[in-house]
C-alpha atoms as a PDB file:
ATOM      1  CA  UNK A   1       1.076 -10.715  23.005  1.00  0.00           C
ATOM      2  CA  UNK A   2       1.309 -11.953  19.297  1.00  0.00           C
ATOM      3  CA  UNK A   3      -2.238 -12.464  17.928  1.00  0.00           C
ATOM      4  CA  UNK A   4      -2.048 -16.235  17.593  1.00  0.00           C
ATOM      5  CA  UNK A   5      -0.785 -16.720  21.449  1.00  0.00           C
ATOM      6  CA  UNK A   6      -4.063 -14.299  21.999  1.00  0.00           C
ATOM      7  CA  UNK A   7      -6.157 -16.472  20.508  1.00  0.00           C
ATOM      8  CA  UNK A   8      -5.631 -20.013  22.618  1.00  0.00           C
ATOM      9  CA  UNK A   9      -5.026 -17.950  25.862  1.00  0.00           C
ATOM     10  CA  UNK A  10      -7.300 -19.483  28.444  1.00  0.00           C
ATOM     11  CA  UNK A  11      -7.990 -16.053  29.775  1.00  0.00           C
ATOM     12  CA  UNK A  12      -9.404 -13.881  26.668  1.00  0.00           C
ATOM     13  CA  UNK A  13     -11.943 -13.327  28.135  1.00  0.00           C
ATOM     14  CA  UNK A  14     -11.061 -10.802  30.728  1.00  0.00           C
ATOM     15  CA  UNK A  15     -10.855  -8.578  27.666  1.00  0.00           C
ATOM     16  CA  UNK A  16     -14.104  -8.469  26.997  1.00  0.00           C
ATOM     17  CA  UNK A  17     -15.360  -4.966  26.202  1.00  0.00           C
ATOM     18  CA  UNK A  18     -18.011  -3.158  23.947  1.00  0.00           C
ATOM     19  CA  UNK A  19     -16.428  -2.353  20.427  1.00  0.00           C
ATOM     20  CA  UNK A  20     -17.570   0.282  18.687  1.00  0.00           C
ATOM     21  CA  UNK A  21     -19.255  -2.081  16.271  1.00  0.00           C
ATOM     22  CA  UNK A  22     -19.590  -5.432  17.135  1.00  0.00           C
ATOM     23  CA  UNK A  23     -18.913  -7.930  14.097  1.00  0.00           C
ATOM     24  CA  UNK A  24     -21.018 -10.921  15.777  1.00  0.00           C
ATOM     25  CA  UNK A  25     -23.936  -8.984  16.204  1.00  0.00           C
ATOM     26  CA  UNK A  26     -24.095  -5.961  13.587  1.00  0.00           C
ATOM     27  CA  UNK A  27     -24.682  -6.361  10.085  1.00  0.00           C
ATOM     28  CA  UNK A  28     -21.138  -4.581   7.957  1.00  0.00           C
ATOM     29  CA  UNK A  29     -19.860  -4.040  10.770  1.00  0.00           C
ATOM     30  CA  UNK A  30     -16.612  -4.490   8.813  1.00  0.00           C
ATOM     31  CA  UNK A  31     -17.459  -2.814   6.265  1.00  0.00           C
ATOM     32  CA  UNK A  32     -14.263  -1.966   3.873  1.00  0.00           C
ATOM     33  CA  UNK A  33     -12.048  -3.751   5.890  1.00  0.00           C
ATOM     34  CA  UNK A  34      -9.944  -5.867   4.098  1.00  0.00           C
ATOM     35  CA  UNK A  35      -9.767  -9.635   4.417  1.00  0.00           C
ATOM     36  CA  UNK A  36      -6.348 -10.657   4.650  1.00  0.00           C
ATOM     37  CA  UNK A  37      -5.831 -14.392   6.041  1.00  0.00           C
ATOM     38  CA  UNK A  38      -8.660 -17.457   7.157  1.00  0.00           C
ATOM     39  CA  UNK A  39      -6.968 -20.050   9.420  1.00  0.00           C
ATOM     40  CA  UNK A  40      -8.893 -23.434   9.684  1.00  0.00           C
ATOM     41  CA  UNK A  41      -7.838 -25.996  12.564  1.00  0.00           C
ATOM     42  CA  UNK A  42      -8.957 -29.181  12.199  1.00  0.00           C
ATOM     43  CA  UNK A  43      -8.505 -30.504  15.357  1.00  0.00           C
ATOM     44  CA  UNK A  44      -9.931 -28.097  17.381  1.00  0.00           C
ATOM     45  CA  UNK A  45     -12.962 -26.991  14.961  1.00  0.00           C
ATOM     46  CA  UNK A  46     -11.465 -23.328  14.985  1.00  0.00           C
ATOM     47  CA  UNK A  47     -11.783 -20.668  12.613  1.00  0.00           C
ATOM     48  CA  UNK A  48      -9.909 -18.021  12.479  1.00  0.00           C
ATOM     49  CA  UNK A  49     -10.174 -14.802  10.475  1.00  0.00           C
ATOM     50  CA  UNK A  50      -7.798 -11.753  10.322  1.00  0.00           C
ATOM     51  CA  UNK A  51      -8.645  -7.985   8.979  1.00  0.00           C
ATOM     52  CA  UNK A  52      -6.892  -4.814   8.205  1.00  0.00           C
ATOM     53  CA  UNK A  53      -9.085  -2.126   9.133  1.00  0.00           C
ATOM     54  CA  UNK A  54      -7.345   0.666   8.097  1.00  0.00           C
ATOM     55  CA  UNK A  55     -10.228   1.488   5.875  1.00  0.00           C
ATOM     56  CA  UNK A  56     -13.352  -0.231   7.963  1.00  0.00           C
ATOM     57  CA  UNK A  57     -16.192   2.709   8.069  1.00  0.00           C
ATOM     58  CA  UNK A  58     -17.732   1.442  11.313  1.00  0.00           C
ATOM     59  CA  UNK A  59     -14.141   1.125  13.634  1.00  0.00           C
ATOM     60  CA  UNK A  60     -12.192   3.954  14.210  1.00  0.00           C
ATOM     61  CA  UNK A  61     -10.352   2.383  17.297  1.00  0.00           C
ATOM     62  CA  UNK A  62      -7.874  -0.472  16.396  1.00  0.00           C
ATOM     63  CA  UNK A  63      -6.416  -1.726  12.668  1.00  0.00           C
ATOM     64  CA  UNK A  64      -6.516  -4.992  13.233  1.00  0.00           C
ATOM     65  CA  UNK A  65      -9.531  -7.109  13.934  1.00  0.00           C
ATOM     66  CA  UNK A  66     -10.131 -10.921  14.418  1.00  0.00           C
ATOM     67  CA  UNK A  67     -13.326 -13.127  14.241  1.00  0.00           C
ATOM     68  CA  UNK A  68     -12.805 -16.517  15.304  1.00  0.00           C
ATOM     69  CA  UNK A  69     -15.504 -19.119  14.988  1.00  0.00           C
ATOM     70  CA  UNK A  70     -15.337 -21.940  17.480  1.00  0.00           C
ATOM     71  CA  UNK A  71     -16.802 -25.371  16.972  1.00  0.00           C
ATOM     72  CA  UNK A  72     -16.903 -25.099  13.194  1.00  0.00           C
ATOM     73  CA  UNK A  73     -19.847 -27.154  11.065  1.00  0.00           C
ATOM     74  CA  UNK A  74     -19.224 -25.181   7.857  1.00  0.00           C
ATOM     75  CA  UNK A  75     -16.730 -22.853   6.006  1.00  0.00           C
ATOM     76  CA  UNK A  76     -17.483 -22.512   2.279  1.00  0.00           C
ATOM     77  CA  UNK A  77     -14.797 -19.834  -0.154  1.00  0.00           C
ATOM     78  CA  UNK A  78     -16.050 -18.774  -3.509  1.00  0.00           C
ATOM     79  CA  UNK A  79     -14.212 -16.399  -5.747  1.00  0.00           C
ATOM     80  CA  UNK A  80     -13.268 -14.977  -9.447  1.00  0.00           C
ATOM     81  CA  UNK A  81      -9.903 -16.672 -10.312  1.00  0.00           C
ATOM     82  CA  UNK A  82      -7.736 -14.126  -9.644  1.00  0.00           C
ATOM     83  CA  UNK A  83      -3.236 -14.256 -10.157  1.00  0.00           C
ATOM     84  CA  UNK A  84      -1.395 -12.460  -7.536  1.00  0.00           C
ATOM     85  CA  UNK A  85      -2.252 -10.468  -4.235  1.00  0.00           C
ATOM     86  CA  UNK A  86      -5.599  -9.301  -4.051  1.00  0.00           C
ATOM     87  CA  UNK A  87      -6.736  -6.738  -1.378  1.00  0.00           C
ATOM     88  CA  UNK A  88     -10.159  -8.162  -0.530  1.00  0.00           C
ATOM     89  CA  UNK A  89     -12.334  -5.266   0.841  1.00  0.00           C
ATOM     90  CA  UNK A  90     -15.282  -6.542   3.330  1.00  0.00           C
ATOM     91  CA  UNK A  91     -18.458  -5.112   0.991  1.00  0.00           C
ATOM     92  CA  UNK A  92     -20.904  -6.734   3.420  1.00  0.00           C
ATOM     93  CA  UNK A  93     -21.009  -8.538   6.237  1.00  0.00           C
ATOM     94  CA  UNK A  94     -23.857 -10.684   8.030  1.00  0.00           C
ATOM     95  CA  UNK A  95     -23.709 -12.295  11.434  1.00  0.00           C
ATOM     96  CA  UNK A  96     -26.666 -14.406  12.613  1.00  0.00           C
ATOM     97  CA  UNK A  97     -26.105 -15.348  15.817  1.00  0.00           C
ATOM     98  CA  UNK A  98     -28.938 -17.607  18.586  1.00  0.00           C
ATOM     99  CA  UNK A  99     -29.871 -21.087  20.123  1.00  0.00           C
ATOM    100  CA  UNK A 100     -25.867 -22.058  20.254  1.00  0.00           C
ATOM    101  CA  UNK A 101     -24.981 -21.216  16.810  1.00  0.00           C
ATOM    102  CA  UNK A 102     -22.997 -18.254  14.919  1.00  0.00           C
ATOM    103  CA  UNK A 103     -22.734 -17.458  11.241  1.00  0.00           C
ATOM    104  CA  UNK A 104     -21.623 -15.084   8.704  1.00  0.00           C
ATOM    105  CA  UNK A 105     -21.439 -14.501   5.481  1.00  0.00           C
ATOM    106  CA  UNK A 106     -18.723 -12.027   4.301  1.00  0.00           C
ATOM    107  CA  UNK A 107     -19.220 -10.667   0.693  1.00  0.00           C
ATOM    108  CA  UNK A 108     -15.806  -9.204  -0.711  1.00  0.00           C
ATOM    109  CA  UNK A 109     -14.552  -7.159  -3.665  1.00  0.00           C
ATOM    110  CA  UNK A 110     -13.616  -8.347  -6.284  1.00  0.00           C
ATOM    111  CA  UNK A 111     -15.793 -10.932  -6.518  1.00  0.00           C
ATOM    112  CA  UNK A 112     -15.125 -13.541  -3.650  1.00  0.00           C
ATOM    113  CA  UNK A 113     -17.540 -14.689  -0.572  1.00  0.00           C
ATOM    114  CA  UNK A 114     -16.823 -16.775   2.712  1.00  0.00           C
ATOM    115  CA  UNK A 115     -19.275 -18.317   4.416  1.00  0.00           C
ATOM    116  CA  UNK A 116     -18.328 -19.536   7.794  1.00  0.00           C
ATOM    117  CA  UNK A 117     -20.617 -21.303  11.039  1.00  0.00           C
ATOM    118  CA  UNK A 118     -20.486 -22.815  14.252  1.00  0.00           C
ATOM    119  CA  UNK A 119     -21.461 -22.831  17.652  1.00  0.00           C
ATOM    120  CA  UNK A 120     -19.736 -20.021  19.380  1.00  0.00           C
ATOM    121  CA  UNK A 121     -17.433 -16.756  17.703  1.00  0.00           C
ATOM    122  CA  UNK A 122     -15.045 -13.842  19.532  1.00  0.00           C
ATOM    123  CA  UNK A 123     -14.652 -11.005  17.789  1.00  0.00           C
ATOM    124  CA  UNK A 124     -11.138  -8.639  18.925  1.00  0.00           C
ATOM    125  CA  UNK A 125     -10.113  -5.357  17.426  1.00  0.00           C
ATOM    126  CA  UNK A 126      -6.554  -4.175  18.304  1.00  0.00           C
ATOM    127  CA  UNK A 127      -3.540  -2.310  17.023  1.00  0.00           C
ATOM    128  CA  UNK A 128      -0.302  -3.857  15.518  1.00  0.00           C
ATOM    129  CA  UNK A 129       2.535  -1.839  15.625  1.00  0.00           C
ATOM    130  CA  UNK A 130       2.715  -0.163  12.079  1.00  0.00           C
ATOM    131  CA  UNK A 131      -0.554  -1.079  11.661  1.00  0.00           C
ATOM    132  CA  UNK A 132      -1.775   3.024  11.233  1.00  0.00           C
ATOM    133  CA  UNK A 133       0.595   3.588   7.986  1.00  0.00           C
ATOM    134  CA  UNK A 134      -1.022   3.682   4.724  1.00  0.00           C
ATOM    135  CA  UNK A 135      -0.969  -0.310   3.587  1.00  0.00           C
ATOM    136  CA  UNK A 136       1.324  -1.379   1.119  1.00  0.00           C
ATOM    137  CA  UNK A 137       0.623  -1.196  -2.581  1.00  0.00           C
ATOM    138  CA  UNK A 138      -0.221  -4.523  -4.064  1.00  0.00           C
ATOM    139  CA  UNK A 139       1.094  -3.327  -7.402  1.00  0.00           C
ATOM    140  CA  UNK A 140       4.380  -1.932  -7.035  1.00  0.00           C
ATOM    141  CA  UNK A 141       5.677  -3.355  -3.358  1.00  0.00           C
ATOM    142  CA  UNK A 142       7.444  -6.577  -3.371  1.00  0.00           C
ATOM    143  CA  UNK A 143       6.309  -9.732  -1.731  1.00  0.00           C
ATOM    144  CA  UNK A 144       8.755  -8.810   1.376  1.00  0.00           C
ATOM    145  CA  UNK A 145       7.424  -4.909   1.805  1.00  0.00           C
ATOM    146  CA  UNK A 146       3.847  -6.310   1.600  1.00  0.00           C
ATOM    147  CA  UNK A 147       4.538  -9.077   4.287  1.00  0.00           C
ATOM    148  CA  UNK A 148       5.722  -6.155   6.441  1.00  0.00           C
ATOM    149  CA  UNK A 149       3.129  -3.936   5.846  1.00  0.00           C
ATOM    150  CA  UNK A 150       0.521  -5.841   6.999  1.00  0.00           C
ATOM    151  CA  UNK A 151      -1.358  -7.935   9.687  1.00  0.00           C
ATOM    152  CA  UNK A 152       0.060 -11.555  10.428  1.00  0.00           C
ATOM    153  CA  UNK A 153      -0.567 -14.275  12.913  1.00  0.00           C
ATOM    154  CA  UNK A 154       2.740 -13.433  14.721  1.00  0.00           C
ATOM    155  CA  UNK A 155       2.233  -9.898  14.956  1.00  0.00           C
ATOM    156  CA  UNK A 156       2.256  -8.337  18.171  1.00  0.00           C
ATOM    157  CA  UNK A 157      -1.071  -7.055  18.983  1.00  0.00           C
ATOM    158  CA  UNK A 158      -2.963  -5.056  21.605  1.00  0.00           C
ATOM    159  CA  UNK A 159      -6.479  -5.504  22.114  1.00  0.00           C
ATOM    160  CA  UNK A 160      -8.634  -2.468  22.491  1.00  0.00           C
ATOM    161  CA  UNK A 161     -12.275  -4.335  22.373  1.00  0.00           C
ATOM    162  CA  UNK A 162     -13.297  -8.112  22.311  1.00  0.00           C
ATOM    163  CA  UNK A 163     -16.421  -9.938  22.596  1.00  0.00           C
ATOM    164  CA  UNK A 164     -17.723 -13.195  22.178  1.00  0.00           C
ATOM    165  CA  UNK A 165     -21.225 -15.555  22.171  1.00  0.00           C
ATOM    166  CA  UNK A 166     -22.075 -17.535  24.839  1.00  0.00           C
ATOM    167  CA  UNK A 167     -20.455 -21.114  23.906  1.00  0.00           C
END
């Protein structure tokens, strides 16, 4: 199932199971992974957040992980003007979660920060297939090799843990 698909499947549930660290309850638990794409719906209030975790300290299991925040009241970006690609490393991460509402605050290197809340989150770590190669270089790959090389909405992915707040 592509990740996207995934995502709006009314049965995502079912794949609920313990990750090794749990992004909507432990503070960096994606540490070093690196932010790669933020997805905001309008419609449907939905945020959607994808990482490469080739490098995350806390999940050995799975390179690809996805935090989606449901029933969005906030999503703030702040960061360094920057030109070009830039591989945003997680360099903290804090969830608050309780009484029907979710938040986190993601601080990233260099210099950026997303702030994100609503009333419910899932949180999915998987594999994509490539996804355990060493990621592209920002600096001498083209635009094409770095697509490739990384994460993407409509990449095929296999969930190995997922869990969510109650909603």
């Amino acid at each position: 199932m592509i990740i996207e698909d995934l995502l709006v499947w009314p049965d995502r549930r079912s794949l609920a199971a313990m990750p090794e660290a749990d992004a909507l309850a432990e503070v960096d638990a994606l540490l070093e992974a690196a932010l790669l794409d933020v997805r905001f719906d309008a419609t449907t209030s939905s945020a959607w957040l994808l990482f490469d975790c080739r490098g995350a300290v806390q999940l050995e299991m799975g390179n690809t992980a996805v935090v989606v925040v449901r029933g969005v009241t906030g999503l703030q970006w702040h960061a360094d003007p920057r030109p070009g690609r830039v591989w945003r490393a997680v360099m903290g991460w804090q969830p608050v979660s309780g009484a029907g509402l979710f938040s986190c605050t993601v601080e990233l290197s260099p210099g950026s920060r997303l702030e994100v809340s609503g009333v419910a989150a899932e949180f999915y770590v998987g594999d994509i297939p490539g996804g355990d190669d060493a990621p592209p270089n920002f600096m001498t790959a083209s635009d094409k090799e770095i697509r490739a090389g990384l994460a993407a909405w409509s990449s095929d992915f296999e969930v190995v843990h997922a869990s969510f707040t109650d909603d």
